[in-house]
C-alpha atoms as a PDB file:
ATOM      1  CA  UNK A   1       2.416  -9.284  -7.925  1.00  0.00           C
ATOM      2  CA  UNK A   2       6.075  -8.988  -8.621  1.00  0.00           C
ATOM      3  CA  UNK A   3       9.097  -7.003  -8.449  1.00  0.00           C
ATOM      4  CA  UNK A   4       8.342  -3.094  -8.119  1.00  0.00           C
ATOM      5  CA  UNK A   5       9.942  -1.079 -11.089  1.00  0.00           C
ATOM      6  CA  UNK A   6      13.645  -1.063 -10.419  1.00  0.00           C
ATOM      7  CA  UNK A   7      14.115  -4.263  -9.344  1.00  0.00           C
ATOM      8  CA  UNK A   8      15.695  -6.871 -11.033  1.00  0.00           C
ATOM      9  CA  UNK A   9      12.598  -9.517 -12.053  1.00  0.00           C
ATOM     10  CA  UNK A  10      10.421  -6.430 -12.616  1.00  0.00           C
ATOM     11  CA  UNK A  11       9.698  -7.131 -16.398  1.00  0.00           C
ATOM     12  CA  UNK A  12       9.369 -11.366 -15.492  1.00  0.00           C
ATOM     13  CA  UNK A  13       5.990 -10.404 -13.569  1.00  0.00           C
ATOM     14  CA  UNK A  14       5.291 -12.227  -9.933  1.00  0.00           C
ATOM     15  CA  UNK A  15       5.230 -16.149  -9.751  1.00  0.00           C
ATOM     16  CA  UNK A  16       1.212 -16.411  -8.545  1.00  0.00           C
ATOM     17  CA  UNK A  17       0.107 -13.658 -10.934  1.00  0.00           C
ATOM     18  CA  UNK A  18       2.138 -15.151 -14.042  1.00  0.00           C
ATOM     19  CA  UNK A  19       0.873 -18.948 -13.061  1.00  0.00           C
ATOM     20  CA  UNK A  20      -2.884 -18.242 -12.999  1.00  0.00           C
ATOM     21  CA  UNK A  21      -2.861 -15.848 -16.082  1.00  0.00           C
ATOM     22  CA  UNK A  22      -1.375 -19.001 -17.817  1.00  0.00           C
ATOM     23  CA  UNK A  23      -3.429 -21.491 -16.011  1.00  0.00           C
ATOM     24  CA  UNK A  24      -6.595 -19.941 -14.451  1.00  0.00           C
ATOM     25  CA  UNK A  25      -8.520 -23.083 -13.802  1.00  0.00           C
ATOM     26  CA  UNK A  26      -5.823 -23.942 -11.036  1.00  0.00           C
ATOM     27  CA  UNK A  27      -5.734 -24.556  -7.247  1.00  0.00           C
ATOM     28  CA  UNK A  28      -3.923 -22.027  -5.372  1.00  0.00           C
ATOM     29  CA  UNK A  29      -2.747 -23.327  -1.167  1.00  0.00           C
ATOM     30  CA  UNK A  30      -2.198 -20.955   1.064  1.00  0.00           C
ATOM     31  CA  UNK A  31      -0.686 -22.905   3.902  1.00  0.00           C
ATOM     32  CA  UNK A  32      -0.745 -21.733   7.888  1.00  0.00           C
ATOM     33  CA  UNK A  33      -1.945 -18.294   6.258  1.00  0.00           C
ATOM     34  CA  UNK A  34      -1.522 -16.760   9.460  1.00  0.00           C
ATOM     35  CA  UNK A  35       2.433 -16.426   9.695  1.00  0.00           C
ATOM     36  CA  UNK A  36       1.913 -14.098   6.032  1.00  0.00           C
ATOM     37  CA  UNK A  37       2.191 -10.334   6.574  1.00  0.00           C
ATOM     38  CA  UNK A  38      -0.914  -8.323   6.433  1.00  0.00           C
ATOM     39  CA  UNK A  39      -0.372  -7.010   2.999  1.00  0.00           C
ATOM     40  CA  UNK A  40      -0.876 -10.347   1.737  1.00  0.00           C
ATOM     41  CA  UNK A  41      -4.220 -10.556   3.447  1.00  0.00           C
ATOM     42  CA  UNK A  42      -4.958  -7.285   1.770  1.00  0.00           C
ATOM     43  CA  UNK A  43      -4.041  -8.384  -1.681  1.00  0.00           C
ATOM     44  CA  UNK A  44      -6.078 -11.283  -1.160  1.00  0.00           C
ATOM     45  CA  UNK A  45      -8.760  -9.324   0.140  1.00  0.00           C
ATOM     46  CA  UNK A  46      -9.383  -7.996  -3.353  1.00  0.00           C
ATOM     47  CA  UNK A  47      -9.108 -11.225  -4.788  1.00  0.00           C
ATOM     48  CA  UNK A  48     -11.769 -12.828  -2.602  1.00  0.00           C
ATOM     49  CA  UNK A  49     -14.041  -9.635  -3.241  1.00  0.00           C
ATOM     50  CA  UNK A  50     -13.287  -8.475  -6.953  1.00  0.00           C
ATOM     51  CA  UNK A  51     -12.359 -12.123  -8.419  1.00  0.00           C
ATOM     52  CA  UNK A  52      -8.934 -10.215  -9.751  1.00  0.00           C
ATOM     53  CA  UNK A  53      -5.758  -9.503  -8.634  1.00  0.00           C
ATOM     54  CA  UNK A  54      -3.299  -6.523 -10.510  1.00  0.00           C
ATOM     55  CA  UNK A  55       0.051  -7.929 -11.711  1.00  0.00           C
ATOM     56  CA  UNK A  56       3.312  -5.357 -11.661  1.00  0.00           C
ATOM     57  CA  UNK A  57       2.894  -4.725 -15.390  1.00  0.00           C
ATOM     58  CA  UNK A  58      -0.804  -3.116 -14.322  1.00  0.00           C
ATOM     59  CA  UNK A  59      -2.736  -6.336 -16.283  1.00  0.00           C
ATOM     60  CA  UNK A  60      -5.751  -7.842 -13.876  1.00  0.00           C
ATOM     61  CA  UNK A  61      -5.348 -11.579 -13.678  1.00  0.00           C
ATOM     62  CA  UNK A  62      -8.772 -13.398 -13.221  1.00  0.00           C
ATOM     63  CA  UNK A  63      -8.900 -15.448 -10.658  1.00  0.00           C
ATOM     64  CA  UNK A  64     -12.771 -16.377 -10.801  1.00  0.00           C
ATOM     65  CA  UNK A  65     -11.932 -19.886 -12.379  1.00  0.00           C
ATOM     66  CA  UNK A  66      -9.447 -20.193  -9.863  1.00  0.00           C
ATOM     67  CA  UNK A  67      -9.765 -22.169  -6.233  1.00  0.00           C
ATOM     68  CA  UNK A  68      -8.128 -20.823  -3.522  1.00  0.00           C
ATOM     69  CA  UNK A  69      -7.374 -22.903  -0.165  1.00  0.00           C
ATOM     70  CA  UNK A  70      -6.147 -21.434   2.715  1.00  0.00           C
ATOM     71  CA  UNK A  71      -4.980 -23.250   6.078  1.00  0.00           C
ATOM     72  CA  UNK A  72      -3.690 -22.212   9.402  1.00  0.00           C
ATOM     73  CA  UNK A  73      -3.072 -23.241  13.041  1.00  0.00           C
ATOM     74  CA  UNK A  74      -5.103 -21.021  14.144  1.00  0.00           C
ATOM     75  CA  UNK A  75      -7.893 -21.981  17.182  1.00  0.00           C
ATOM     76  CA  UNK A  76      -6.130 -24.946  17.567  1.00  0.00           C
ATOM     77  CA  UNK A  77      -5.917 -25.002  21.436  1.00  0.00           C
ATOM     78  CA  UNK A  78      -9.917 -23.863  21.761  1.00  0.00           C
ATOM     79  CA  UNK A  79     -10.431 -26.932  19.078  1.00  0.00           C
ATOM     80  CA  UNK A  80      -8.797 -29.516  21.134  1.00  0.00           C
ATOM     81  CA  UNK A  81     -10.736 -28.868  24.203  1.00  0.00           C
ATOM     82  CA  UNK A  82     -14.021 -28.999  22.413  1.00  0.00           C
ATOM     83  CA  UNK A  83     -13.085 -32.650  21.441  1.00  0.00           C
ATOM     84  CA  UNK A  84     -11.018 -34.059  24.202  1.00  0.00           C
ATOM     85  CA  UNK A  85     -13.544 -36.453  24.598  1.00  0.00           C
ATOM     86  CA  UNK A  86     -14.395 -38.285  21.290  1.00  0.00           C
ATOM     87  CA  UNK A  87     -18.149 -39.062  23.151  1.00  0.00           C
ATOM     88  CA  UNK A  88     -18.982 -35.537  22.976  1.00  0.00           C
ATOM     89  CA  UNK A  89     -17.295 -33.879  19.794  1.00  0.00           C
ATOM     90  CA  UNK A  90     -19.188 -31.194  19.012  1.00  0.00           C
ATOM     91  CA  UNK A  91     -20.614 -30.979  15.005  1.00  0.00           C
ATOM     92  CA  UNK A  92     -19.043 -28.857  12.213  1.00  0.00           C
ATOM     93  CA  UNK A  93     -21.358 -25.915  13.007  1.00  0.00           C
ATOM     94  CA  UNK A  94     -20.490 -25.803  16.059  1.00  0.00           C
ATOM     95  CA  UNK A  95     -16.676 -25.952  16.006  1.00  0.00           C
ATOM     96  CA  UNK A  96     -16.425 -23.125  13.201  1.00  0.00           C
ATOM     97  CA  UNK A  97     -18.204 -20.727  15.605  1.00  0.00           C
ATOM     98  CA  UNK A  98     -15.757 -21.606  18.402  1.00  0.00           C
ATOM     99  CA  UNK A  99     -12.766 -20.311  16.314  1.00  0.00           C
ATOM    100  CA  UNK A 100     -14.217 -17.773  15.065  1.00  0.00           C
ATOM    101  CA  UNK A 101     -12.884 -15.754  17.921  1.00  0.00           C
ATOM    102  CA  UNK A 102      -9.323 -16.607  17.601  1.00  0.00           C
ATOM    103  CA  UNK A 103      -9.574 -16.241  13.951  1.00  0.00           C
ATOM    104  CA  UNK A 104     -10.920 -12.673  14.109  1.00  0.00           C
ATOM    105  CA  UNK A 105      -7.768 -12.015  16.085  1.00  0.00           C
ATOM    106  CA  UNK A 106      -5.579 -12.997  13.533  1.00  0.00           C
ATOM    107  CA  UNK A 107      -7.664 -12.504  10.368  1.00  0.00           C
ATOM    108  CA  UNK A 108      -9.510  -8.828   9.207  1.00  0.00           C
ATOM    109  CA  UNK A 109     -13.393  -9.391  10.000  1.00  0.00           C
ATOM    110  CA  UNK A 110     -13.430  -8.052   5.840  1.00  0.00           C
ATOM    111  CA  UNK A 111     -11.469 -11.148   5.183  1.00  0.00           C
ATOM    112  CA  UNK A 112     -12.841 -13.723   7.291  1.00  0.00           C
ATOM    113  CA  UNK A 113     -16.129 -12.430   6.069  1.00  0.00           C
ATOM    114  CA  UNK A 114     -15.270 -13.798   1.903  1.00  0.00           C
ATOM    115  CA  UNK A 115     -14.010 -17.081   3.587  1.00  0.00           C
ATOM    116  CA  UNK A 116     -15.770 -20.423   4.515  1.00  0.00           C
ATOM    117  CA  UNK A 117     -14.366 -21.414   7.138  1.00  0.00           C
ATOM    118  CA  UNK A 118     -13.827 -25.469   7.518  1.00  0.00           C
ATOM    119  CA  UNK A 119     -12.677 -27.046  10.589  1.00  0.00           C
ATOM    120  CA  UNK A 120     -10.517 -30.126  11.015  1.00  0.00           C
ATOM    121  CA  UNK A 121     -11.417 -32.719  13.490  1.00  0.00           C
ATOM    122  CA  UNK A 122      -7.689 -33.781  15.302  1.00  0.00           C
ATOM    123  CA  UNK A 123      -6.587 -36.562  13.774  1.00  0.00           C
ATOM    124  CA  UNK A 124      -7.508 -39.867  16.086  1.00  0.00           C
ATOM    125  CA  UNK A 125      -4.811 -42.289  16.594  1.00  0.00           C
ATOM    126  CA  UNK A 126      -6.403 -44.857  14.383  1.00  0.00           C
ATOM    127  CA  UNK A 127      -6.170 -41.999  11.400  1.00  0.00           C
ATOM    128  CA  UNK A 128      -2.471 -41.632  12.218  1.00  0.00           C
ATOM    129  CA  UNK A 129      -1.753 -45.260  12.149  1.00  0.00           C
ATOM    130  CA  UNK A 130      -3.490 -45.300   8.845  1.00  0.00           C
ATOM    131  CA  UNK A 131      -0.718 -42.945   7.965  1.00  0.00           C
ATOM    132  CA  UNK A 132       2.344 -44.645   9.445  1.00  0.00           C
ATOM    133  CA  UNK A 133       1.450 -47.426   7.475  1.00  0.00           C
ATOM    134  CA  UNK A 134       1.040 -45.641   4.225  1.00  0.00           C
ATOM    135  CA  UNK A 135       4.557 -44.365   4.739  1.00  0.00           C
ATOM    136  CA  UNK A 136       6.567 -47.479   5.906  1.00  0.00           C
ATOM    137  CA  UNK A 137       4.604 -49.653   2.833  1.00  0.00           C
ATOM    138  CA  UNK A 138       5.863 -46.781   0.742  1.00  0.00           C
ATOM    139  CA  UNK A 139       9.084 -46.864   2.113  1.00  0.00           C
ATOM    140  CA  UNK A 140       9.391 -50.754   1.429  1.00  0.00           C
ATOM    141  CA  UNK A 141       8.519 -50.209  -1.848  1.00  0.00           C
ATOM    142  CA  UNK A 142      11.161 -47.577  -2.540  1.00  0.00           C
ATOM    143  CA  UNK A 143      13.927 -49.950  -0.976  1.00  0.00           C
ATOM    144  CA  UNK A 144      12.765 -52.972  -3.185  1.00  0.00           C
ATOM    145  CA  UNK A 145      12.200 -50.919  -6.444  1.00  0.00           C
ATOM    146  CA  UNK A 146      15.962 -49.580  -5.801  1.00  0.00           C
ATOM    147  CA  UNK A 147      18.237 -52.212  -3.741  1.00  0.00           C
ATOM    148  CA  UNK A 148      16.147 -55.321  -4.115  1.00  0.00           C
ATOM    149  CA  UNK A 149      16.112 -55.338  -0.309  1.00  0.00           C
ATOM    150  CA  UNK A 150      12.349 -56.654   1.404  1.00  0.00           C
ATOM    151  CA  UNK A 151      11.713 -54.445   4.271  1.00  0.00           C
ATOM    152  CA  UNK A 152       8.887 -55.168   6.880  1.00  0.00           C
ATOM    153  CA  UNK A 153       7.725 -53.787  10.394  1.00  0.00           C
ATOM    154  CA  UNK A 154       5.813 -55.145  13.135  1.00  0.00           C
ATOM    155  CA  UNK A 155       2.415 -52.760  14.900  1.00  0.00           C
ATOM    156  CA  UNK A 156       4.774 -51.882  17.513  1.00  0.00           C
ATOM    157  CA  UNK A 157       6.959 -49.215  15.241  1.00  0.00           C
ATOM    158  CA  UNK A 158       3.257 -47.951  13.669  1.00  0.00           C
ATOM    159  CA  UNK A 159       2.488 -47.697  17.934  1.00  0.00           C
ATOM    160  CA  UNK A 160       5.896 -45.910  18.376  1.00  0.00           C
ATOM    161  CA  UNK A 161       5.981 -43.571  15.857  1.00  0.00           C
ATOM    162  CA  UNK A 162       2.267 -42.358  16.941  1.00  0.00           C
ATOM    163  CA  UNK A 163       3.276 -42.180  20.261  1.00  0.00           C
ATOM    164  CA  UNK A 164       5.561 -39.758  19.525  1.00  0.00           C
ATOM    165  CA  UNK A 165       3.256 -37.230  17.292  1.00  0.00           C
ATOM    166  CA  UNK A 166       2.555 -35.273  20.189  1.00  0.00           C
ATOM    167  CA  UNK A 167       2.190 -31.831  18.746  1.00  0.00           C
ATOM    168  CA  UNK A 168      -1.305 -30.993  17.382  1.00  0.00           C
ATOM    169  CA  UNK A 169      -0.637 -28.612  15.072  1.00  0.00           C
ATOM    170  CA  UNK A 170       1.731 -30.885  13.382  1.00  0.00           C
ATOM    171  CA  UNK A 171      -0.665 -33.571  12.387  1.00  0.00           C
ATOM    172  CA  UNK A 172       0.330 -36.381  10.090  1.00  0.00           C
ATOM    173  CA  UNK A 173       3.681 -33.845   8.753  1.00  0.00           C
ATOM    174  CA  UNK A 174       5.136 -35.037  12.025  1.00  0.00           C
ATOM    175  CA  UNK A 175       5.142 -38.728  10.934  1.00  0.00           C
ATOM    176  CA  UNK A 176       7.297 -37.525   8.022  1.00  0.00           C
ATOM    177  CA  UNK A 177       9.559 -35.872  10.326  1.00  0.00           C
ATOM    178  CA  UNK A 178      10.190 -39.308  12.103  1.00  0.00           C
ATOM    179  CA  UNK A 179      10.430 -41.436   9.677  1.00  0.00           C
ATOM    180  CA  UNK A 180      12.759 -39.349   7.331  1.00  0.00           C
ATOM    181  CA  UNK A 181      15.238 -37.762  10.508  1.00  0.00           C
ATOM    182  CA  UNK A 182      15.006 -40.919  12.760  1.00  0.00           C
ATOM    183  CA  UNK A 183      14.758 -44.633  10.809  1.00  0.00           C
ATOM    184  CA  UNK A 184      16.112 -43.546   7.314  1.00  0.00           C
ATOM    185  CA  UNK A 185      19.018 -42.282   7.824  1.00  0.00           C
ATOM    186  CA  UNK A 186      19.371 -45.189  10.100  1.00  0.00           C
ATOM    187  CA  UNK A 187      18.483 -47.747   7.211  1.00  0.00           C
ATOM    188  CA  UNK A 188      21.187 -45.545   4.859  1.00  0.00           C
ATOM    189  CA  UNK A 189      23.859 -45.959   7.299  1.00  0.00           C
ATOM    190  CA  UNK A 190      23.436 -49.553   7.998  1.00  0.00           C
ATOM    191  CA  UNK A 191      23.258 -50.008   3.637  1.00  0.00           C
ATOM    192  CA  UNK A 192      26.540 -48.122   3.396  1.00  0.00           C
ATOM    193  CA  UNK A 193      28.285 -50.093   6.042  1.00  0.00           C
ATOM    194  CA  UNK A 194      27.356 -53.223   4.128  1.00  0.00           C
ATOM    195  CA  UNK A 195      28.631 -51.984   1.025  1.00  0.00           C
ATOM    196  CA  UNK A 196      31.733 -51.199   2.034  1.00  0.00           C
ATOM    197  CA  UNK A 197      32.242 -54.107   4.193  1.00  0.00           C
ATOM    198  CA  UNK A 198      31.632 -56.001   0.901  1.00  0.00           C
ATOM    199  CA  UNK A 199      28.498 -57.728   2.774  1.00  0.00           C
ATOM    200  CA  UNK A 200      25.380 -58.023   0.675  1.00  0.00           C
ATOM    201  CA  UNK A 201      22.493 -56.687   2.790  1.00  0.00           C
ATOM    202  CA  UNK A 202      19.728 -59.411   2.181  1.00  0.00           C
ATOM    203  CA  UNK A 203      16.564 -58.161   4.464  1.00  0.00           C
ATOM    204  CA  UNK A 204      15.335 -55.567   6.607  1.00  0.00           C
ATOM    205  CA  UNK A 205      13.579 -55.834   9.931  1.00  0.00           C
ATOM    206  CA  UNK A 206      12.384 -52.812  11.891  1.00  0.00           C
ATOM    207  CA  UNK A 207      11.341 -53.446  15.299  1.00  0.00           C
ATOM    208  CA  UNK A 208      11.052 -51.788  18.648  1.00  0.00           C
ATOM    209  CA  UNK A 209      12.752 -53.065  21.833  1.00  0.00           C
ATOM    210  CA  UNK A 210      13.624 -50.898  24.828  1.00  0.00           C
ATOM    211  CA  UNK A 211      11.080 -48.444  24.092  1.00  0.00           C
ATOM    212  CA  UNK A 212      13.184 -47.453  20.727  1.00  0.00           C
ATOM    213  CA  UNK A 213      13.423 -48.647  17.059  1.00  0.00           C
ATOM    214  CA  UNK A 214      15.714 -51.287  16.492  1.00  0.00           C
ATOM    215  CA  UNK A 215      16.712 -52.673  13.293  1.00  0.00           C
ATOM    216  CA  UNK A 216      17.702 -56.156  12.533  1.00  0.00           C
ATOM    217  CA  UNK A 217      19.289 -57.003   9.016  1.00  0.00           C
ATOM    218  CA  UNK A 218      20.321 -60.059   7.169  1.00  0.00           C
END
């Protein structure tokens, strides 16, 4: 809504408000909704029941062109036990009824009530591979483009690095995480070390051997 009067930014108006009255046919993310303080539920309370919202300068910013997405964490524990076994996985329906309770502990009945609520399915290792493969092939591409350097992995890293995605509520962010703190700083270090050795890197292998990455360059 913006800075209160006083404040330095008061007269600039706040960053949502000022984006949708310049672009109301947007899409507006919310993400893990449920670590945002009350008030904001409030605020959006009114947006989700008037279709406005009022901006510091007192203008009402319409919002009824505007989709809003909002995602949390939330029910996550009651979700996984409904679909530990992939035989059995319960339908949509189903699954947004069983987190309705933890949502109503988090979220203002008022709230939840303006909301559809969609549930995720976890993400099945087959998904996730899906993803570790996006990644590395985008990763190859980025090395050619820039250093003229082919770089290609085996199954066994795309079985590694889903091994190691072990926290649900992560989902696929936590393949980022690996890839970008574990194997490429790894590939920038090795590049560096080649440079200033004066020895032209010419390919590069990933692998896995002893239960860790390994890289093997030419």
């Amino acid at each position: 809504k913006g800075a209160p009067p006083g404040y330095v930014g008061y007269e600039r108006g706040g960053v949502l408000t000022e984006a949708v009255r310049r672009r109301p046919y947007s899409v507006v993310l919310l993400d893990e909704v449920e670590k945002a303080h009350p008030d904001v539920h409030e605020i959006f309370f009114q947006v989700f029941d008037k279709g406005f919202m009022e901006d510091s300068d007192g203008r009402f910013i319409d919002f009824k062109n505007t989709v809003i997405l909002l995602t949390s964490n939330t029910g996550t524990d009651r979700m996984m036990q409904l679909c530990k076994d992939p035989e059995l996985l319960p339908d949509p329906e189903a699954l947004a009824k069983a987190v309705r309770e933890p949502l109503l502990k988090v979220f203002p009945p008022a709230l939840l009530g303006r909301l559809v609520v969609v549930p995720y399915y976890p993400l099945p290792d087959r998904i996730l591979g899906d993803i570790v493969r996006l990644q590395l092939n985008r990763i190859a591409r980025r090395i050619g483009e820039q250093h003229k350097v082919p770089f290609t992995y085996d199954d066994a890293v795309v079985k590694l690095v889903v091994s190691r995605c072990t926290e649900v509520e992560s989902g696929g962010r936590m393949i980022d995480a690996i890839l970008t703190n574990t194997i490429l700083p790894r590939i920038s270090e090795e590049y560096l070390t080649r440079m200033v050795s004066g020895h032209p890197l010419g390919a590069i292998t990933l692998s896995v051997r002893n239960g860790d990455f390994a890289f093997d360059l030419a």
